[in-house]
C-alpha atoms as a PDB file:
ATOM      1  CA  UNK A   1     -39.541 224.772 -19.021  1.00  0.00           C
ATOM      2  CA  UNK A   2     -37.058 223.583 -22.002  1.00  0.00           C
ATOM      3  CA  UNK A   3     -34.174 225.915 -20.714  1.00  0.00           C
ATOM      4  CA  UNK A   4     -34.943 223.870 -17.191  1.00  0.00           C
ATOM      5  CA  UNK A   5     -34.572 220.579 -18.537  1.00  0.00           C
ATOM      6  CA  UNK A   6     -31.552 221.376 -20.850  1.00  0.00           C
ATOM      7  CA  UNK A   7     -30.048 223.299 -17.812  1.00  0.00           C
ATOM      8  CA  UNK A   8     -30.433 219.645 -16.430  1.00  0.00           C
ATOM      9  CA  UNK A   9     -29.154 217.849 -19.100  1.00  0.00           C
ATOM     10  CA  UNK A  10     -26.185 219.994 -19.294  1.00  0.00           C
ATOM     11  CA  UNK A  11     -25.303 219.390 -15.463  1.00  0.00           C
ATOM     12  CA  UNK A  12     -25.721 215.970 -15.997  1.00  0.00           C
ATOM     13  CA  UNK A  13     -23.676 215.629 -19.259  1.00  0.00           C
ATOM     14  CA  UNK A  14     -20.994 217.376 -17.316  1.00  0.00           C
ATOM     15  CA  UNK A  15     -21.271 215.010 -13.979  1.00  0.00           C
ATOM     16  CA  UNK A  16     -20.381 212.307 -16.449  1.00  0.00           C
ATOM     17  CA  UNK A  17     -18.001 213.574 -18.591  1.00  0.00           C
ATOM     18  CA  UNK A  18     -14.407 212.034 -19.133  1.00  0.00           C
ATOM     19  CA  UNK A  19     -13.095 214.599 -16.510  1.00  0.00           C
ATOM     20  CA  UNK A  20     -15.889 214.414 -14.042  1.00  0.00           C
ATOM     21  CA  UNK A  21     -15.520 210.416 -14.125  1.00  0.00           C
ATOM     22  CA  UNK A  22     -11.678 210.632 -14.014  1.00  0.00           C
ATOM     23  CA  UNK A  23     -11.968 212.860 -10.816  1.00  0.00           C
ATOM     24  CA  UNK A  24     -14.410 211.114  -9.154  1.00  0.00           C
ATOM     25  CA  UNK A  25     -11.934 208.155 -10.218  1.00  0.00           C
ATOM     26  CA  UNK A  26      -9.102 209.506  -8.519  1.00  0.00           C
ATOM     27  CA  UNK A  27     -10.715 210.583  -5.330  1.00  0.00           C
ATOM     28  CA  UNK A  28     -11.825 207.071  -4.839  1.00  0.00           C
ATOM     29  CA  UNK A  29      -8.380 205.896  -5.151  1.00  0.00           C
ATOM     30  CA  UNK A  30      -6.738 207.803  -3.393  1.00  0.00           C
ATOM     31  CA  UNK A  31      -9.242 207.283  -0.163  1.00  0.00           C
ATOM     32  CA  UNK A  32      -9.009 203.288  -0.839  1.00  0.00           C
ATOM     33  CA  UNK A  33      -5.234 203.639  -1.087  1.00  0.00           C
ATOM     34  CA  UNK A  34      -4.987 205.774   2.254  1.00  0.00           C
ATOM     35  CA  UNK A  35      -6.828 202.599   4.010  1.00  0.00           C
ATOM     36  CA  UNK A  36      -4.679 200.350   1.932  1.00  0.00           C
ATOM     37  CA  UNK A  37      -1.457 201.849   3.174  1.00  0.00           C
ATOM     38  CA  UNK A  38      -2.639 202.326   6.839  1.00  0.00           C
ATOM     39  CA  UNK A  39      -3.347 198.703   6.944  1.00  0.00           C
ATOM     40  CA  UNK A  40      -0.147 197.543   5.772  1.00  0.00           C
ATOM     41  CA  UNK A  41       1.463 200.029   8.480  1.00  0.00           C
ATOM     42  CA  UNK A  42      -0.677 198.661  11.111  1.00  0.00           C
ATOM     43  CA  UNK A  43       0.272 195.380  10.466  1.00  0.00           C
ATOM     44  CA  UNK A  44       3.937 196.317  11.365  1.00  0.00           C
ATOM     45  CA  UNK A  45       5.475 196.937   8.203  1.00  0.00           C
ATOM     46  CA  UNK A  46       7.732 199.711   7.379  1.00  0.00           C
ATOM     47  CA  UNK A  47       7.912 199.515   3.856  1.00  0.00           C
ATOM     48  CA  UNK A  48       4.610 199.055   1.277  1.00  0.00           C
ATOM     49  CA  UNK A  49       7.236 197.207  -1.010  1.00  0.00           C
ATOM     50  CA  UNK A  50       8.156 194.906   1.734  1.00  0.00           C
ATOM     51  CA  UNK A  51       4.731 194.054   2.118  1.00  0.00           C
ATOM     52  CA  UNK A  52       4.014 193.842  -1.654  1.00  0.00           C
ATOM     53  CA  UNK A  53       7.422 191.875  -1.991  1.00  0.00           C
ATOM     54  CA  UNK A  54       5.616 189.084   0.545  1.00  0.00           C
ATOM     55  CA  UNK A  55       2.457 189.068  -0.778  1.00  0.00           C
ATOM     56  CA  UNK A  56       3.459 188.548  -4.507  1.00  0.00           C
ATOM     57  CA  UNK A  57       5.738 185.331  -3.431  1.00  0.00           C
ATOM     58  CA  UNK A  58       2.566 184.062  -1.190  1.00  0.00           C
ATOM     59  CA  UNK A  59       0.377 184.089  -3.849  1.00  0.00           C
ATOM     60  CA  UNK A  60       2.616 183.479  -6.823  1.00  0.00           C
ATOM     61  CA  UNK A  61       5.301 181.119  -5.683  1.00  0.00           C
ATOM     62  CA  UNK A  62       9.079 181.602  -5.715  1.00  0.00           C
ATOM     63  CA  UNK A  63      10.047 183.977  -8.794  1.00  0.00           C
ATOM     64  CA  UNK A  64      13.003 185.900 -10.280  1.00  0.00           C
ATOM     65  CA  UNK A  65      13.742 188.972  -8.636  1.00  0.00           C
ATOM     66  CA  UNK A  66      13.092 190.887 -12.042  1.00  0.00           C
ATOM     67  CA  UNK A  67       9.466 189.112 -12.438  1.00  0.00           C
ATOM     68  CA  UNK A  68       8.759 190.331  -8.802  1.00  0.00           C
ATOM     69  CA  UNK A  69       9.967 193.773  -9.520  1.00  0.00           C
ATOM     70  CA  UNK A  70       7.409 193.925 -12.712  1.00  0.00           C
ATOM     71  CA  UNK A  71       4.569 192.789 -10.881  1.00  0.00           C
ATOM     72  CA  UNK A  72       5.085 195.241  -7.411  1.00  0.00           C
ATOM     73  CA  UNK A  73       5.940 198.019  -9.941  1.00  0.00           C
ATOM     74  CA  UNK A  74       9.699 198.780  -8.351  1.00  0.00           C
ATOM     75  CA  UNK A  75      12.696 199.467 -10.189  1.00  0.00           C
ATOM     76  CA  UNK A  76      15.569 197.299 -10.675  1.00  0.00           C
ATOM     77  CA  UNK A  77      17.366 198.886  -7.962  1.00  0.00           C
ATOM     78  CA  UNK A  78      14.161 199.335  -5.386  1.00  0.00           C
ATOM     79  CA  UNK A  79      13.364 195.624  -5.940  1.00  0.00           C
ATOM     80  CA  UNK A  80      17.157 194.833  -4.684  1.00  0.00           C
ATOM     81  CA  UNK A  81      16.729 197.042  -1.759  1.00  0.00           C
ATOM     82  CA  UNK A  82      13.177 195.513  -0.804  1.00  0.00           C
ATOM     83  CA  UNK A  83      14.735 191.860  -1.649  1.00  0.00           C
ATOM     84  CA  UNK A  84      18.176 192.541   0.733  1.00  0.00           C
ATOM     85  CA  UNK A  85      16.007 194.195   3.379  1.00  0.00           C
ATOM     86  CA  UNK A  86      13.898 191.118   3.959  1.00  0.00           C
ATOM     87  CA  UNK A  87      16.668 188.535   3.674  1.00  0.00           C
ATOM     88  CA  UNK A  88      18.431 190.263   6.624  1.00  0.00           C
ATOM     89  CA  UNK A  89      15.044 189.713   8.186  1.00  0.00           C
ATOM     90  CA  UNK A  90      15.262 185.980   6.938  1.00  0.00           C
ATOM     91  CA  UNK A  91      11.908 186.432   5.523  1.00  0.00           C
ATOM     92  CA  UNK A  92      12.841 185.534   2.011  1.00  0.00           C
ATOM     93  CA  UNK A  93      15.680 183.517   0.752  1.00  0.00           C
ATOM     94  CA  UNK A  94      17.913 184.081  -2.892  1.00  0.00           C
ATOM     95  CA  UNK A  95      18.649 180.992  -4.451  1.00  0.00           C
ATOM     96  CA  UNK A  96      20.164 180.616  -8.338  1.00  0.00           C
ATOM     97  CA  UNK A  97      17.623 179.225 -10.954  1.00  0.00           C
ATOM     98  CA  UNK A  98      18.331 175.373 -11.618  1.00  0.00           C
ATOM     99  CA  UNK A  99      18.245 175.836 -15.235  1.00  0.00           C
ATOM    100  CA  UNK A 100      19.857 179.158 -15.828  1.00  0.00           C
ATOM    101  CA  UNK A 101      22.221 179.685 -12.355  1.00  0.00           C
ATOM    102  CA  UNK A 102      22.291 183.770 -13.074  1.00  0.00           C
ATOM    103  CA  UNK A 103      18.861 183.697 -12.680  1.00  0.00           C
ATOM    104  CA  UNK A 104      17.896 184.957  -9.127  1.00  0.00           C
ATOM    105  CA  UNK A 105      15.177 183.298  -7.515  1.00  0.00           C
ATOM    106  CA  UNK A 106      12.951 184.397  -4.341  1.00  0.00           C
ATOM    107  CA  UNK A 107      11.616 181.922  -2.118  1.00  0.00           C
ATOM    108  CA  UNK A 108       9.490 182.749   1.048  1.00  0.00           C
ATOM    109  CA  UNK A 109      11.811 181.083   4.216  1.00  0.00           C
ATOM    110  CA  UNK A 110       9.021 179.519   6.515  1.00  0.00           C
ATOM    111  CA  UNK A 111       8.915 182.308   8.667  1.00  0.00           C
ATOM    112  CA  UNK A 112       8.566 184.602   5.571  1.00  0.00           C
ATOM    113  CA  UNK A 113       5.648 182.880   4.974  1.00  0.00           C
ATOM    114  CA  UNK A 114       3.981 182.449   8.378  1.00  0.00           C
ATOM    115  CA  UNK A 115       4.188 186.497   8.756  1.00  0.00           C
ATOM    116  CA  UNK A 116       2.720 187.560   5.287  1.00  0.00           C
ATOM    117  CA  UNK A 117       0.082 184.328   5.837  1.00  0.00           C
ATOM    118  CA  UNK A 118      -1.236 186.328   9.290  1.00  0.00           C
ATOM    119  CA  UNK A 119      -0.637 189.414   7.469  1.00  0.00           C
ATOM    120  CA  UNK A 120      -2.335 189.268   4.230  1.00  0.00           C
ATOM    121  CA  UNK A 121      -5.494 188.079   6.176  1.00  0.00           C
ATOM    122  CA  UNK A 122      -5.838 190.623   8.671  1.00  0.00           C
ATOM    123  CA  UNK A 123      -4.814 193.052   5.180  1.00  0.00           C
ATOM    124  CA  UNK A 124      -7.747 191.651   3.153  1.00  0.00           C
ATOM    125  CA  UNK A 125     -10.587 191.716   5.975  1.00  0.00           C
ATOM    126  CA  UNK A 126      -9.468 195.211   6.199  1.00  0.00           C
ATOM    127  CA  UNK A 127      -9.851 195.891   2.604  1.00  0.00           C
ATOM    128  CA  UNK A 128     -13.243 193.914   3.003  1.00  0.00           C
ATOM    129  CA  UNK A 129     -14.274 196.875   5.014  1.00  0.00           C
ATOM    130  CA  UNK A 130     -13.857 199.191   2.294  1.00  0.00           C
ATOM    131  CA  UNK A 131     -16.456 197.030  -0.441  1.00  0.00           C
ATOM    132  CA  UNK A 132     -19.037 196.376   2.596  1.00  0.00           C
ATOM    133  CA  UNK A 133     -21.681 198.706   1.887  1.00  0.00           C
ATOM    134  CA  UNK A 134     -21.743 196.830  -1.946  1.00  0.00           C
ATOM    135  CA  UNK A 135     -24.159 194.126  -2.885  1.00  0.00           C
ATOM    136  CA  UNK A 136     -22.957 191.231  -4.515  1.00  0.00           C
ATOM    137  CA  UNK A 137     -24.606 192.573  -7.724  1.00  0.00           C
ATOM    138  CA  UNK A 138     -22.770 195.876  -7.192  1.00  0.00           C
ATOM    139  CA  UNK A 139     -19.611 194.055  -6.415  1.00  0.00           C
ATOM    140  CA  UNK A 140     -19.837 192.456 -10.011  1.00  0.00           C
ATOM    141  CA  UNK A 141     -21.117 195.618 -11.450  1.00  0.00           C
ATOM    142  CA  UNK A 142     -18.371 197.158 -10.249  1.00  0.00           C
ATOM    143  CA  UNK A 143     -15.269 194.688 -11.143  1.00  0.00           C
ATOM    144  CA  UNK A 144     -16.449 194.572 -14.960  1.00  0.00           C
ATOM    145  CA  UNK A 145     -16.654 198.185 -15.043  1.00  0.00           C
ATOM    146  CA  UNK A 146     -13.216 198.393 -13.526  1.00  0.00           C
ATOM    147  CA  UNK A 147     -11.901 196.087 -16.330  1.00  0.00           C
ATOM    148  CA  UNK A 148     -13.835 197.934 -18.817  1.00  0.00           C
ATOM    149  CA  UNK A 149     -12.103 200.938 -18.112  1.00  0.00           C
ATOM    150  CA  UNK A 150      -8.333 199.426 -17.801  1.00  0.00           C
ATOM    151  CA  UNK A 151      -8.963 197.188 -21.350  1.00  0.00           C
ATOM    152  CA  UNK A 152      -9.838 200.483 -22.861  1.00  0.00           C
ATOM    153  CA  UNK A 153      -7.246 202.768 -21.166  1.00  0.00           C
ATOM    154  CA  UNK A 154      -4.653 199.832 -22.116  1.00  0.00           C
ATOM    155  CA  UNK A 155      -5.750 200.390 -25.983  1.00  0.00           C
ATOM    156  CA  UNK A 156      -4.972 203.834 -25.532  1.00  0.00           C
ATOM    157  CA  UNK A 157      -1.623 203.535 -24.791  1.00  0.00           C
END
């Protein structure tokens, strides 16, 4: 009987391990980020950073091209591809900073805005989709656990 039950514990210790919980991690994210990315192609675009671009200057306003970059995770020279690619589409619009002219600042044109507006909520009911069979309380479980794990991770770096 005590061989059983540390037989048990020993299964258990090992679901929950660092490299159990990392896996089970990573298999999550990679299924969310297969619905993520299938959503954005849906939705007609081409590019995730185009997308990410759009949705960055929606919710944050017109910024420097650099800040942009930062916060969509593209290099220097990726963030000046995405940025030329959706001027030509006159979805975004370069205009020097008014206090320091070799600044670059992005600003959504109107049309820039009325596509990532339709976009970015037909994007977030399908990411809805993905949370649905949570409870609120799970939700909130869930979203202090996630920050849990990135405050510690961050110390670790």
């Amino acid at each position: 009987m005590m061989s059983g039950m540390n037989s048990m514990m020993n299964n258990s210790s090992k679901r929950n391990s660092g490299p159990q919980l990392f896996l089970s991690f990573w298999k999550a994210y990679r299924s969310v980020m297969r619905v993520d990315q299938q959503s954005i192609s849906r939705l007609g675009f081409k590019s995730l950073s185009d997308f990410a671009v759009l949705e960055v200057l929606l919710h944050k306003g017109p910024l420097p091209v650099n800040t942009i970059g930062a916060k969509v995770l593209l290099t220097s020279g990726s963030i000046t591809s995405a940025i030329h690619r959706l001027e030509k589409q006159r979805l975004v619009q370069r205009m020097k900073g008014k206090e320091d002219a070799r600044v670059v600042i992005v600003h959504l044109t109107d049309s820039g805005r009325e596509l990532i507006e339709k976009a970015f909520a037909r994007h977030a009911e399908d990411l809805e989709e993905i949370f649905a069979g949570l409870t609120t309380a799970e939700r909130t479980q869930f979203a202090k656990l996630m920050k849990k794990i990135r405050t510690q991770s961050q110390k670790l770096n």
